[in-house]
ModelCIF file with pLDDT and N, C-alpha, C, O atoms, coordinates in Angstrom:
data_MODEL
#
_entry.id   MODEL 
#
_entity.id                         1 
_entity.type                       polymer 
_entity.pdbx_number_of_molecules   1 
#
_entity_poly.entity_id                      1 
_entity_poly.type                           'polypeptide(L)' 
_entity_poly.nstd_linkage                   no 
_entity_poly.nstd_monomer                   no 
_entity_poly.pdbx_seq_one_letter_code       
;(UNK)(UNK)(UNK)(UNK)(UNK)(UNK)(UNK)(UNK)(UNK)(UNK)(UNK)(UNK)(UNK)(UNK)(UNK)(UNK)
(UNK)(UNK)(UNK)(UNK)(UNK)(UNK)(UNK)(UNK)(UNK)(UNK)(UNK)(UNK)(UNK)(UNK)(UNK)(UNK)
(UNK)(UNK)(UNK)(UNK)(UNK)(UNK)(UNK)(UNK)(UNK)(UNK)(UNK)(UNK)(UNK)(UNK)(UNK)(UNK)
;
_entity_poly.pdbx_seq_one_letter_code_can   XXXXXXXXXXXXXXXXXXXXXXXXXXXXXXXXXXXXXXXXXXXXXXXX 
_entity_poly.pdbx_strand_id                 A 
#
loop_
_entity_poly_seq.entity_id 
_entity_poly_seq.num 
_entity_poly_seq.mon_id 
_entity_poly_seq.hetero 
1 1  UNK n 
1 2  UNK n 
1 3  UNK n 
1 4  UNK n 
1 5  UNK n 
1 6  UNK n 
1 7  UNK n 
1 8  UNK n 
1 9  UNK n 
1 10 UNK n 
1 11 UNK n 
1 12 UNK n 
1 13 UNK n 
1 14 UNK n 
1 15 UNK n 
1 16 UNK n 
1 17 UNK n 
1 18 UNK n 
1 19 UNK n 
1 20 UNK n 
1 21 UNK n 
1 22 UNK n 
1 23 UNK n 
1 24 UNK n 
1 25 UNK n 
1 26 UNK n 
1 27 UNK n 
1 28 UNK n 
1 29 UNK n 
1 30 UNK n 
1 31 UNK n 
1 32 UNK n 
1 33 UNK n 
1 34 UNK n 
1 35 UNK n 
1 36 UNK n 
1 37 UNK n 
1 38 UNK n 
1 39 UNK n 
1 40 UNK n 
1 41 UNK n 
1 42 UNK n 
1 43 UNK n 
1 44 UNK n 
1 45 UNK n 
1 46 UNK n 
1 47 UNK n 
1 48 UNK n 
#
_struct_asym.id          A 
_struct_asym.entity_id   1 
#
loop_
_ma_qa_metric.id 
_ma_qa_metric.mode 
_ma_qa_metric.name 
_ma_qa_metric.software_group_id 
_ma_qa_metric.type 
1 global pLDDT . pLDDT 
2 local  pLDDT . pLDDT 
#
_ma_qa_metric_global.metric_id      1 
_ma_qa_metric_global.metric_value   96.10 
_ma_qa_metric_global.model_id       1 
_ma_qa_metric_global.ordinal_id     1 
#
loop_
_ma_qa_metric_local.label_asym_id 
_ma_qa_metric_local.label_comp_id 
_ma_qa_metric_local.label_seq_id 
_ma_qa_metric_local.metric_id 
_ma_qa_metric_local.metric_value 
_ma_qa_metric_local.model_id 
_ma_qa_metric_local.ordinal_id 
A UNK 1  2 96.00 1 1  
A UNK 2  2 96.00 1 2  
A UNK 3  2 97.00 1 3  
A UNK 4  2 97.00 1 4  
A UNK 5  2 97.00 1 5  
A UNK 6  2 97.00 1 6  
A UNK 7  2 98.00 1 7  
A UNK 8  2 98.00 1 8  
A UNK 9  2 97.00 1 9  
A UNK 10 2 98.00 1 10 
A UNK 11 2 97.00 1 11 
A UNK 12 2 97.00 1 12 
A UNK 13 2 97.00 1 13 
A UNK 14 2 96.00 1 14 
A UNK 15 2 95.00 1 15 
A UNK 16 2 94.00 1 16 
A UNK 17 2 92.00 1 17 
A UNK 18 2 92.00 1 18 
A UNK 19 2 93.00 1 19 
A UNK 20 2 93.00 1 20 
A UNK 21 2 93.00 1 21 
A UNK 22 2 95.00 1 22 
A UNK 23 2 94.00 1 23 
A UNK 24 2 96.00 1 24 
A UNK 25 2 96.00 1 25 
A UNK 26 2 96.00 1 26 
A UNK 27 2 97.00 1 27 
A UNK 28 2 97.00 1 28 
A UNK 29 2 97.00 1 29 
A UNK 30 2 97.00 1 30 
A UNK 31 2 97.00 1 31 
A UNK 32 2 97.00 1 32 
A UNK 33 2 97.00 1 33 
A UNK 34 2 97.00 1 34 
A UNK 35 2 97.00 1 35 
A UNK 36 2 96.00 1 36 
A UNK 37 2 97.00 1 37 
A UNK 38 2 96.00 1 38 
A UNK 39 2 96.00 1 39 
A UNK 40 2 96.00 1 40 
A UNK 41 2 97.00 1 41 
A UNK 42 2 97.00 1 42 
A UNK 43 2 97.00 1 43 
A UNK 44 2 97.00 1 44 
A UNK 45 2 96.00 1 45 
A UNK 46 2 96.00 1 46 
A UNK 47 2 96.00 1 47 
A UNK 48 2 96.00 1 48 
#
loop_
_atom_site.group_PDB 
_atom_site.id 
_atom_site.type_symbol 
_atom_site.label_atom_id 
_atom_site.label_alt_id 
_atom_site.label_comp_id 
_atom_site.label_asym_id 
_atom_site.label_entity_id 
_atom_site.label_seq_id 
_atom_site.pdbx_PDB_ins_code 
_atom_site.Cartn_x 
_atom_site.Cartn_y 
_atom_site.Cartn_z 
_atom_site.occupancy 
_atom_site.B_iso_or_equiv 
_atom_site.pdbx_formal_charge 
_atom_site.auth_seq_id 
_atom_site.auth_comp_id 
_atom_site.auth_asym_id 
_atom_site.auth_atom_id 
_atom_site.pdbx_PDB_model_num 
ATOM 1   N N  . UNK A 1 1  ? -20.939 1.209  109.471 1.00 96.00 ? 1  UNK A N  1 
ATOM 2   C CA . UNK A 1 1  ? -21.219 0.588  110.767 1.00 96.00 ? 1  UNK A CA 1 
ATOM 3   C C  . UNK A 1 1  ? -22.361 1.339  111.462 1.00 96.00 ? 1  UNK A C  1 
ATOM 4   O O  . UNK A 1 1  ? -22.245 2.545  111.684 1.00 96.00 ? 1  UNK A O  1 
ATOM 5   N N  . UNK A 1 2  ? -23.562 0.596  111.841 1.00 96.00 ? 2  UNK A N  1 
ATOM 6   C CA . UNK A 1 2  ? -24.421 1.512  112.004 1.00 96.00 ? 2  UNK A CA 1 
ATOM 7   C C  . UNK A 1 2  ? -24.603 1.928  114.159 1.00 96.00 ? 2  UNK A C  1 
ATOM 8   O O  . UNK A 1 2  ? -25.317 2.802  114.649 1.00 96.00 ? 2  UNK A O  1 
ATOM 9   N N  . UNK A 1 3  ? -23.888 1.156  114.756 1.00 97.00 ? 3  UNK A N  1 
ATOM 10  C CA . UNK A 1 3  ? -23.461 1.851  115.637 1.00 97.00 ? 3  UNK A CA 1 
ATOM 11  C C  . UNK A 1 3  ? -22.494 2.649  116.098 1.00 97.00 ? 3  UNK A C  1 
ATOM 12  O O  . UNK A 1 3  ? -22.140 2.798  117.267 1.00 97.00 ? 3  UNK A O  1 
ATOM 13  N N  . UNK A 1 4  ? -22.022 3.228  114.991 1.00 97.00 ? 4  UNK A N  1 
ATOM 14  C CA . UNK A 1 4  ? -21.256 4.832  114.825 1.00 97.00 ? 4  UNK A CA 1 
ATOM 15  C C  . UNK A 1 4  ? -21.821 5.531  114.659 1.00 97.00 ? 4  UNK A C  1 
ATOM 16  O O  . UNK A 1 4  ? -23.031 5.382  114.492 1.00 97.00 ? 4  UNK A O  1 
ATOM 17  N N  . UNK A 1 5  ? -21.067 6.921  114.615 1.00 97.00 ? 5  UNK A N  1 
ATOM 18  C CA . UNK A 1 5  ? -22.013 8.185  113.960 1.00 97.00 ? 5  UNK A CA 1 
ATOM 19  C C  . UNK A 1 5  ? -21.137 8.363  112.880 1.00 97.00 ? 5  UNK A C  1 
ATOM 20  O O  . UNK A 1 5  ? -19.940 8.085  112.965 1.00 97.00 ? 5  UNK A O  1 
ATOM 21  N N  . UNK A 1 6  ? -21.803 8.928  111.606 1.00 97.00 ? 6  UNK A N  1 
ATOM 22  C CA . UNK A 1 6  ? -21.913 9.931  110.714 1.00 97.00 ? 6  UNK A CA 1 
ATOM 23  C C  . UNK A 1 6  ? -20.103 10.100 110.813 1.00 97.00 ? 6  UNK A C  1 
ATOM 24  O O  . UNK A 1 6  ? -19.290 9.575  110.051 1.00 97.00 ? 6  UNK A O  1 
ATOM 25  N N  . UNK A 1 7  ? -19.836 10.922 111.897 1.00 98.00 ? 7  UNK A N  1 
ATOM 26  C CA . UNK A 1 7  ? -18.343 11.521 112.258 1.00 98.00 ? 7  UNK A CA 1 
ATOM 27  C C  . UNK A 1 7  ? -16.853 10.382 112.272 1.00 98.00 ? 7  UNK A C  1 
ATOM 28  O O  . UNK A 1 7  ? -15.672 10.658 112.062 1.00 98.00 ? 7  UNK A O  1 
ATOM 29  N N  . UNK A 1 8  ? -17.596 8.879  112.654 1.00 98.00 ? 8  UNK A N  1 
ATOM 30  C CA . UNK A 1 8  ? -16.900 7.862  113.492 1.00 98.00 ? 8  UNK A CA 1 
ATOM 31  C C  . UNK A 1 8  ? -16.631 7.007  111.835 1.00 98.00 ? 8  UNK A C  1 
ATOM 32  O O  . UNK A 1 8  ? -15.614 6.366  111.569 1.00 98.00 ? 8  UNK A O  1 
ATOM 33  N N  . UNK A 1 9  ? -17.506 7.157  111.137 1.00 97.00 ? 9  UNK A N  1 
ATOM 34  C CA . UNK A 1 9  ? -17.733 6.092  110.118 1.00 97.00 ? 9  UNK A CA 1 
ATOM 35  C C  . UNK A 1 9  ? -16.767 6.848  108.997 1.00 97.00 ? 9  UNK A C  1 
ATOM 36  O O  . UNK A 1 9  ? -15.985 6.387  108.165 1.00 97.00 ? 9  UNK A O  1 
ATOM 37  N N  . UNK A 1 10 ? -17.099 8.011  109.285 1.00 98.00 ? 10 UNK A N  1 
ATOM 38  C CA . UNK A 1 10 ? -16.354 8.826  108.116 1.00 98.00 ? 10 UNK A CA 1 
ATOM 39  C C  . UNK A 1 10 ? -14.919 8.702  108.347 1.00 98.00 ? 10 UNK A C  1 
ATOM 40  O O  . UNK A 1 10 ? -14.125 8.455  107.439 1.00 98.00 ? 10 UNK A O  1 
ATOM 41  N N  . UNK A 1 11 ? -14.608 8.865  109.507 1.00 97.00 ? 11 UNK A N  1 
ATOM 42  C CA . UNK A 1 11 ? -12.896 8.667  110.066 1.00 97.00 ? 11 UNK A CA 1 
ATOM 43  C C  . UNK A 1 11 ? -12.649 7.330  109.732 1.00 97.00 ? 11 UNK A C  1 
ATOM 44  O O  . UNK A 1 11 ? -11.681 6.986  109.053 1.00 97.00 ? 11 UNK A O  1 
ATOM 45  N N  . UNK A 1 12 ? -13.402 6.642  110.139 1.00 97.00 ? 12 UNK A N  1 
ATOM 46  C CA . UNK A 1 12 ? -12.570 5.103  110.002 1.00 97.00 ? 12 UNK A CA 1 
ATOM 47  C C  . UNK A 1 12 ? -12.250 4.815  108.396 1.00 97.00 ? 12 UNK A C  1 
ATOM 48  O O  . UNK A 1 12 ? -11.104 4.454  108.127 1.00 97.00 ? 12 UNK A O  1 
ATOM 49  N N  . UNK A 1 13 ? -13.150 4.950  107.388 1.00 97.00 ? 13 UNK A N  1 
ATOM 50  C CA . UNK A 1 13 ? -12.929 4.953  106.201 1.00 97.00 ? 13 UNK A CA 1 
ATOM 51  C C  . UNK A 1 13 ? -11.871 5.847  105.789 1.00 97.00 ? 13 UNK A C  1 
ATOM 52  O O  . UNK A 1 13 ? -10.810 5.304  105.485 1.00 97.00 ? 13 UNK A O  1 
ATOM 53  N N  . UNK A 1 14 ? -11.942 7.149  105.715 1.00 96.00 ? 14 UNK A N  1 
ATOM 54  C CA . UNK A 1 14 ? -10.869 7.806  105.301 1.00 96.00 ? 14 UNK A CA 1 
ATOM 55  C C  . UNK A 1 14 ? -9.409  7.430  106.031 1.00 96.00 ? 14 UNK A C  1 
ATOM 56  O O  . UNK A 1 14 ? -8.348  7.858  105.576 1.00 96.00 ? 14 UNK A O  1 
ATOM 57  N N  . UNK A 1 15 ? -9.481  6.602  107.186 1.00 95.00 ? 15 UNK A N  1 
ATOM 58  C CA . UNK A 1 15 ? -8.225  6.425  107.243 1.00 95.00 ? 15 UNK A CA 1 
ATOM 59  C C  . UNK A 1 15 ? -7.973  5.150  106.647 1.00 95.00 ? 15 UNK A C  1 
ATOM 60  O O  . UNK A 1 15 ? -6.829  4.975  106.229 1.00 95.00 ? 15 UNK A O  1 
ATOM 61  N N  . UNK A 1 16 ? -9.051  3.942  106.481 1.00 94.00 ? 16 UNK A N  1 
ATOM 62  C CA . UNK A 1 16 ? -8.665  2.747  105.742 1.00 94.00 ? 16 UNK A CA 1 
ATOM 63  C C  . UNK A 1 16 ? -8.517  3.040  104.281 1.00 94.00 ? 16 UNK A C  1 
ATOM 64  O O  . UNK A 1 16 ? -7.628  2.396  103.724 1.00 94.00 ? 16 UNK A O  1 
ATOM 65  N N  . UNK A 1 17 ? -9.160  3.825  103.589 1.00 92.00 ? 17 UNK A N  1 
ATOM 66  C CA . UNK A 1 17 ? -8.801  4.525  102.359 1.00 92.00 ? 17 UNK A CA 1 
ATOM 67  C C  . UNK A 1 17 ? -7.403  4.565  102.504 1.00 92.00 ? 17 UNK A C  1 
ATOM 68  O O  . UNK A 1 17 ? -6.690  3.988  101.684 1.00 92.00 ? 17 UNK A O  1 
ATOM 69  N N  . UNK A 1 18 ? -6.931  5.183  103.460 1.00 92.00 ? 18 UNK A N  1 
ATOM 70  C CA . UNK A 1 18 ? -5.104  5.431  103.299 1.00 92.00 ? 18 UNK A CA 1 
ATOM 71  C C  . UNK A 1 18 ? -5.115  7.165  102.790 1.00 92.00 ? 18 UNK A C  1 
ATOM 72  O O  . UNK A 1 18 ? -4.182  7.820  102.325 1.00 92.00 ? 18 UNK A O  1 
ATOM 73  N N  . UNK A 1 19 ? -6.338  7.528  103.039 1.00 93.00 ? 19 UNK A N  1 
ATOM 74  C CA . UNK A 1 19 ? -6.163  9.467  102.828 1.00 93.00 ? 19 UNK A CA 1 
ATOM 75  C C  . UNK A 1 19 ? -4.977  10.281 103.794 1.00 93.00 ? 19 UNK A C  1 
ATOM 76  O O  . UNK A 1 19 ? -4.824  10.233 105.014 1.00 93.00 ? 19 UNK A O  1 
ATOM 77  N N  . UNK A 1 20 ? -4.409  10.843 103.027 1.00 93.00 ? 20 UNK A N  1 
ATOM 78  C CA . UNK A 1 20 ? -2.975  11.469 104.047 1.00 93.00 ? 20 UNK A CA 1 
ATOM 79  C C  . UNK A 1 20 ? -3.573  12.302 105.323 1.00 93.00 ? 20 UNK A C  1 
ATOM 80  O O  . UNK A 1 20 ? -4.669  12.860 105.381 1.00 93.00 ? 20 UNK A O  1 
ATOM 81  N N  . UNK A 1 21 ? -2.909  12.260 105.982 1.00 93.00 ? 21 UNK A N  1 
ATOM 82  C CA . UNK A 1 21 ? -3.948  12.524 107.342 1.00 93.00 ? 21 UNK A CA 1 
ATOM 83  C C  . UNK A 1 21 ? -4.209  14.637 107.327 1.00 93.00 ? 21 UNK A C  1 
ATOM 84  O O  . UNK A 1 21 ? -5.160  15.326 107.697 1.00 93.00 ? 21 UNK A O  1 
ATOM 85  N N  . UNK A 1 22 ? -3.087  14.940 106.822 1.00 95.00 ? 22 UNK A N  1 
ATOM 86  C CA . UNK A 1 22 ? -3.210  16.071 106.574 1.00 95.00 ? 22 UNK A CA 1 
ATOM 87  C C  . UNK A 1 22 ? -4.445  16.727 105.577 1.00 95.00 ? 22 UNK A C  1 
ATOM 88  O O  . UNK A 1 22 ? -4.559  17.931 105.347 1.00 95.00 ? 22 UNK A O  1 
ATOM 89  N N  . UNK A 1 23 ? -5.257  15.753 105.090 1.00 94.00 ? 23 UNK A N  1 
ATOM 90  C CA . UNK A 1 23 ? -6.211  15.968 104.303 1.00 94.00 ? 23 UNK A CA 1 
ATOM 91  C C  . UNK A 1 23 ? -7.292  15.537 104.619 1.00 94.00 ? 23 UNK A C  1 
ATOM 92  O O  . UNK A 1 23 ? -8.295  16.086 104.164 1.00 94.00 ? 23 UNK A O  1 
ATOM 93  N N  . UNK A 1 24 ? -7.407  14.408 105.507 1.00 96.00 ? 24 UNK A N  1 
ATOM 94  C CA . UNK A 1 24 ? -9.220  13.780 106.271 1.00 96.00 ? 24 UNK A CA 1 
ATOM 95  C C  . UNK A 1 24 ? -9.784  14.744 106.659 1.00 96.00 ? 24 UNK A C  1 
ATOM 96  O O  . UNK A 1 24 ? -11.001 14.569 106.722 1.00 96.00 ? 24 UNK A O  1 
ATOM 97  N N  . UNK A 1 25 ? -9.381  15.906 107.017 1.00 96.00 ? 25 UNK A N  1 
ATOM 98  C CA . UNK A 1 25 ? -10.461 16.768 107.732 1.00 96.00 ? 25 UNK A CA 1 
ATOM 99  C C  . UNK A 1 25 ? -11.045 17.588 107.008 1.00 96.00 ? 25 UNK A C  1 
ATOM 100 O O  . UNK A 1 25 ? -12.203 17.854 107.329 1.00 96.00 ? 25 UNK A O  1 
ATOM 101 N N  . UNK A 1 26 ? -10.362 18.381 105.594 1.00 96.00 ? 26 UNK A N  1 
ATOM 102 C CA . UNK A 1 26 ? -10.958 18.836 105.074 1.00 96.00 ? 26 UNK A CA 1 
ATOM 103 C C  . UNK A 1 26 ? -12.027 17.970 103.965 1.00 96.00 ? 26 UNK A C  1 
ATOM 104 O O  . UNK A 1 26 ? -13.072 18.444 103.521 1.00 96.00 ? 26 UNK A O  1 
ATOM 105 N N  . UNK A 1 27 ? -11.524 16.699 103.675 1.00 97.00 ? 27 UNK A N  1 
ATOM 106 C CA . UNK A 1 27 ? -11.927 16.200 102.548 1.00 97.00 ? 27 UNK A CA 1 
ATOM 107 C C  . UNK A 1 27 ? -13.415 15.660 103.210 1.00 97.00 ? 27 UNK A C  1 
ATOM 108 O O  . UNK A 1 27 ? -14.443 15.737 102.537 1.00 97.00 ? 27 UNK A O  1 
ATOM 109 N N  . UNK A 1 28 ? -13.417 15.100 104.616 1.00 97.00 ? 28 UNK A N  1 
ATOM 110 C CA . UNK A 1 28 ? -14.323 14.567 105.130 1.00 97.00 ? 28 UNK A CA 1 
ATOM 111 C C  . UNK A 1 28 ? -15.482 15.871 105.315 1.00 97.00 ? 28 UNK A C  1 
ATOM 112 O O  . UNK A 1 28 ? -16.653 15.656 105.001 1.00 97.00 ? 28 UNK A O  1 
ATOM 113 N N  . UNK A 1 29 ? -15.162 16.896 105.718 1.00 97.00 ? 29 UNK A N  1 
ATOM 114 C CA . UNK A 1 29 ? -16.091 18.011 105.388 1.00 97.00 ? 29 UNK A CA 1 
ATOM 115 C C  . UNK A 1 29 ? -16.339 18.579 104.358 1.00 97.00 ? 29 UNK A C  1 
ATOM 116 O O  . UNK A 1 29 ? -17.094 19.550 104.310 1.00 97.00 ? 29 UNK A O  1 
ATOM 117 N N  . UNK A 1 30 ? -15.876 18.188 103.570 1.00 97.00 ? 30 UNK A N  1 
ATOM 118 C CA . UNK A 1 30 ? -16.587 18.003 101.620 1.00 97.00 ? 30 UNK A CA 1 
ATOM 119 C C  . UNK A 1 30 ? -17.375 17.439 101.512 1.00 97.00 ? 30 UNK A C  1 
ATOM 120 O O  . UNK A 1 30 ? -18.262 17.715 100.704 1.00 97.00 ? 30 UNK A O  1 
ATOM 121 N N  . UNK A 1 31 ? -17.405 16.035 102.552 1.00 97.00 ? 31 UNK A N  1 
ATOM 122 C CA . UNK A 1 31 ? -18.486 14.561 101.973 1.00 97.00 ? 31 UNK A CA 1 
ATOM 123 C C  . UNK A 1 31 ? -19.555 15.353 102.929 1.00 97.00 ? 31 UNK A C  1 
ATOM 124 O O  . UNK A 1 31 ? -20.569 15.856 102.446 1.00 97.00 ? 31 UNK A O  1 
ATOM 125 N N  . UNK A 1 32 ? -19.313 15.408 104.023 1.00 97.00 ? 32 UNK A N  1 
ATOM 126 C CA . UNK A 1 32 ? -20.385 16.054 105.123 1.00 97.00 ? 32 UNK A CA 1 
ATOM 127 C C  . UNK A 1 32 ? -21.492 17.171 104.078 1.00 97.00 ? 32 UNK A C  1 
ATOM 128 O O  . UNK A 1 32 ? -22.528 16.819 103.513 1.00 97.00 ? 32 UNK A O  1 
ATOM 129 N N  . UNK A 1 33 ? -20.810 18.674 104.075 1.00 97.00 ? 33 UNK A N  1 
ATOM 130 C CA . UNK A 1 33 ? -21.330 19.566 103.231 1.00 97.00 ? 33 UNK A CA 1 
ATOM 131 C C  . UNK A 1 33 ? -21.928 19.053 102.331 1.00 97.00 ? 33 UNK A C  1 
ATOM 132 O O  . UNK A 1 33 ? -23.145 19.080 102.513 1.00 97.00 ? 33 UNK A O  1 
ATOM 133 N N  . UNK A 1 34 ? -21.428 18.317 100.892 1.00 97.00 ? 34 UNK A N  1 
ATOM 134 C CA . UNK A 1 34 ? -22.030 17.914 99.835  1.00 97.00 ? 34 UNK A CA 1 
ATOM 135 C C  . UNK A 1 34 ? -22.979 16.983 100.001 1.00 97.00 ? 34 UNK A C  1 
ATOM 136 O O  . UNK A 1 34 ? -23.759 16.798 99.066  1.00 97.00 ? 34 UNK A O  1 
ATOM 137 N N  . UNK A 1 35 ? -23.101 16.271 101.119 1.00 97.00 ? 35 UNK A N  1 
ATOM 138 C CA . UNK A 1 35 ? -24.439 14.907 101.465 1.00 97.00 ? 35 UNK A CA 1 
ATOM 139 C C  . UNK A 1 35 ? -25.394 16.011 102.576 1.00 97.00 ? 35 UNK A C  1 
ATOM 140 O O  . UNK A 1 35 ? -26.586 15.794 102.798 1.00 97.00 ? 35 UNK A O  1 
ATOM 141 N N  . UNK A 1 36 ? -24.986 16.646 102.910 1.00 96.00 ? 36 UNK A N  1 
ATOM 142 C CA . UNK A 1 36 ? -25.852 17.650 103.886 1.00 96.00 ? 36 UNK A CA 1 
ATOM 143 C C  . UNK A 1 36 ? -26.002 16.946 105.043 1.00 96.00 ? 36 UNK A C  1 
ATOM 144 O O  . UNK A 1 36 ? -27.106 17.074 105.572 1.00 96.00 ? 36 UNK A O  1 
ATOM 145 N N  . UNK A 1 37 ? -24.966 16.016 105.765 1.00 97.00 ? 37 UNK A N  1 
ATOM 146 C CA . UNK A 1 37 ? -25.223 15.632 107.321 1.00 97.00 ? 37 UNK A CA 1 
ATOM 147 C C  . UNK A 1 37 ? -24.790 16.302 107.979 1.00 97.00 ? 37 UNK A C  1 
ATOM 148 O O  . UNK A 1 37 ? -24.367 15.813 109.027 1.00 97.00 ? 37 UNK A O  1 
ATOM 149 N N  . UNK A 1 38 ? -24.635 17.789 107.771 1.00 96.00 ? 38 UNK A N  1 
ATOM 150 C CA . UNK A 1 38 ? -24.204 19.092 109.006 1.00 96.00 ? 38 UNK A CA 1 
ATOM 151 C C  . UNK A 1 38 ? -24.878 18.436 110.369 1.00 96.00 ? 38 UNK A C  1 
ATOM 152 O O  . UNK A 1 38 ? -24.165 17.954 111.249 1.00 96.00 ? 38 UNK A O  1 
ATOM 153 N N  . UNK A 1 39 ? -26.245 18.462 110.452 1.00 96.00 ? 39 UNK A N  1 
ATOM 154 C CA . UNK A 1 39 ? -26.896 18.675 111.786 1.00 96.00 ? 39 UNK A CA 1 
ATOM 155 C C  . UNK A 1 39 ? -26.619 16.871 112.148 1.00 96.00 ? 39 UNK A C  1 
ATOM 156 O O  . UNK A 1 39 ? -26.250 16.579 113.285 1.00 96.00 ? 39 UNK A O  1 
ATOM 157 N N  . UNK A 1 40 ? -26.814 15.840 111.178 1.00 96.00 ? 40 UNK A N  1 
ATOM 158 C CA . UNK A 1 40 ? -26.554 15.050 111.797 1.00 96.00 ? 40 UNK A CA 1 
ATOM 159 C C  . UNK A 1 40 ? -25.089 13.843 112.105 1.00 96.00 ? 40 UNK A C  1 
ATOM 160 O O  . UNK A 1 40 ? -24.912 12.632 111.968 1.00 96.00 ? 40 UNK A O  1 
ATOM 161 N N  . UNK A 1 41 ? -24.356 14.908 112.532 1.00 97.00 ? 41 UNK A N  1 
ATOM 162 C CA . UNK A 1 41 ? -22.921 14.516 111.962 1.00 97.00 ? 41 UNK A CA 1 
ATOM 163 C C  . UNK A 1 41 ? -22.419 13.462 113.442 1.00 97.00 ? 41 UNK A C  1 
ATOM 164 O O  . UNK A 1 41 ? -21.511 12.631 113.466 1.00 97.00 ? 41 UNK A O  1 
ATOM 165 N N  . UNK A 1 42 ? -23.269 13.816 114.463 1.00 97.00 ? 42 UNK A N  1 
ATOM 166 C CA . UNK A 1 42 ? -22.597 12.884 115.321 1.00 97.00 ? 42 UNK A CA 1 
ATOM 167 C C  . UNK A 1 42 ? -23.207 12.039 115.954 1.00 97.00 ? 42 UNK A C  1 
ATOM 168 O O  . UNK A 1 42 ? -22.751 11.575 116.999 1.00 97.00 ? 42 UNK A O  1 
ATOM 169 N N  . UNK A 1 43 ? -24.507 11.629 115.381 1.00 97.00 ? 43 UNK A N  1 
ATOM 170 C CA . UNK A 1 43 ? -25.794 10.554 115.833 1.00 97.00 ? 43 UNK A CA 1 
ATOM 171 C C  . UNK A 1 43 ? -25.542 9.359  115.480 1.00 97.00 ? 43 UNK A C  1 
ATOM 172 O O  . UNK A 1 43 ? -24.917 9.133  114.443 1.00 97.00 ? 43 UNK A O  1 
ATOM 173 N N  . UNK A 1 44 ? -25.840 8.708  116.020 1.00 97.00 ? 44 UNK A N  1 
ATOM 174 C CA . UNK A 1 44 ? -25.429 7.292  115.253 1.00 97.00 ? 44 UNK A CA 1 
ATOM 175 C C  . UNK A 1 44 ? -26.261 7.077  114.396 1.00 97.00 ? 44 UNK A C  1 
ATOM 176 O O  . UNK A 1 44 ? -27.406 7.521  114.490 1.00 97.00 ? 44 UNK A O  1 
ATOM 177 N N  . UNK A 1 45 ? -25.815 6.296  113.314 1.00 96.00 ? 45 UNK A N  1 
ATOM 178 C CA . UNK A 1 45 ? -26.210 6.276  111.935 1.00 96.00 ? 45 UNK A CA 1 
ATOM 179 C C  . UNK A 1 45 ? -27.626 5.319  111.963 1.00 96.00 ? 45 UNK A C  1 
ATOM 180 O O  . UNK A 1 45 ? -28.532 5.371  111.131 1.00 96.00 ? 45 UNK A O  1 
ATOM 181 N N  . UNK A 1 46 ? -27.563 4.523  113.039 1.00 96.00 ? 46 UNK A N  1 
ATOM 182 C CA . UNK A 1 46 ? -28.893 3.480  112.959 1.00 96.00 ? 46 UNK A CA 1 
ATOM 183 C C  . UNK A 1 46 ? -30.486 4.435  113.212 1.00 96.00 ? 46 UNK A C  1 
ATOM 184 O O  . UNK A 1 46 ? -31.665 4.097  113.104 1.00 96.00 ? 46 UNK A O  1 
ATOM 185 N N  . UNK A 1 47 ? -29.980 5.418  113.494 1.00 96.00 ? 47 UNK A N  1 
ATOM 186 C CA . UNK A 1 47 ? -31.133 5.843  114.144 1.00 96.00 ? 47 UNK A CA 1 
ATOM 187 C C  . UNK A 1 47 ? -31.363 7.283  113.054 1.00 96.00 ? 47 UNK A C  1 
ATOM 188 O O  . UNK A 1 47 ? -31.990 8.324  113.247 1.00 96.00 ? 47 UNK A O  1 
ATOM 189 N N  . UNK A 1 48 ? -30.573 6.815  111.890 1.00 96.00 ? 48 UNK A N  1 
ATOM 190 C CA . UNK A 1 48 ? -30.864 7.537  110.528 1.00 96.00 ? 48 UNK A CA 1 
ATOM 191 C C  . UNK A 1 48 ? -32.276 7.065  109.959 1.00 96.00 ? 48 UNK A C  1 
ATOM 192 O O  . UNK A 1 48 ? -32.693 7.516  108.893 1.00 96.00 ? 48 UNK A O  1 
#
Protein backbone atom coordinates (compact mmCIF):
# COMPACT_ATOMS: atom_id res chain seq x y z
CA UNK A 1 0.00 0.00 0.00
CA UNK A 2 1.81 2.88 -1.03
CA UNK A 3 0.25 5.32 1.40
CA UNK A 4 1.86 3.51 4.32
CA UNK A 5 5.21 3.38 5.48
CA UNK A 6 7.76 0.73 5.19
CA UNK A 7 6.73 0.02 9.20
CA UNK A 8 2.68 0.05 8.48
CA UNK A 9 2.94 -2.31 5.38
CA UNK A 10 5.19 -4.62 7.09
CA UNK A 11 2.68 -5.02 10.14
CA UNK A 12 -0.28 -5.40 8.16
CA UNK A 13 1.20 -8.31 6.18
CA UNK A 14 2.81 -10.11 8.89
CA UNK A 15 -0.28 -10.09 10.65
CA UNK A 16 -2.43 -11.22 7.47
CA UNK A 17 0.32 -13.84 6.99
CA UNK A 18 -1.09 -15.15 10.40
CA UNK A 19 2.80 -14.76 11.95
CA UNK A 20 2.40 -15.51 15.81
CA UNK A 21 2.46 -12.22 17.24
CA UNK A 22 5.21 -13.12 19.55
CA UNK A 23 7.42 -13.27 16.51
CA UNK A 24 6.39 -10.02 14.03
CA UNK A 25 8.81 -7.99 15.66
CA UNK A 26 11.69 -9.80 15.43
CA UNK A 27 11.01 -11.42 12.09
CA UNK A 28 9.89 -8.00 10.63
CA UNK A 29 13.38 -6.64 11.66
CA UNK A 30 15.02 -9.44 9.68
CA UNK A 31 13.07 -8.20 6.48
CA UNK A 32 13.98 -4.47 7.50
CA UNK A 33 17.93 -5.34 8.18
CA UNK A 34 18.23 -7.78 5.23
CA UNK A 35 16.39 -5.19 2.52
CA UNK A 36 18.34 -2.29 4.30
CA UNK A 37 15.15 0.08 4.98
CA UNK A 38 16.77 1.02 8.49
CA UNK A 39 16.69 4.82 7.66
CA UNK A 40 13.65 4.48 5.69
CA UNK A 41 11.42 2.52 7.85
CA UNK A 42 8.71 5.01 8.54
CA UNK A 43 8.20 7.17 5.22
CA UNK A 44 5.66 6.36 3.23
CA UNK A 45 6.47 4.04 0.65
CA UNK A 46 5.15 6.31 -2.39
CA UNK A 47 7.66 8.66 -1.93
CA UNK A 48 10.23 5.61 -2.29
Amino acid sequence: YPMLSAHENLHFYANAFGLPKEKIASQIEFCVETTGLQQFYYKRSQTY
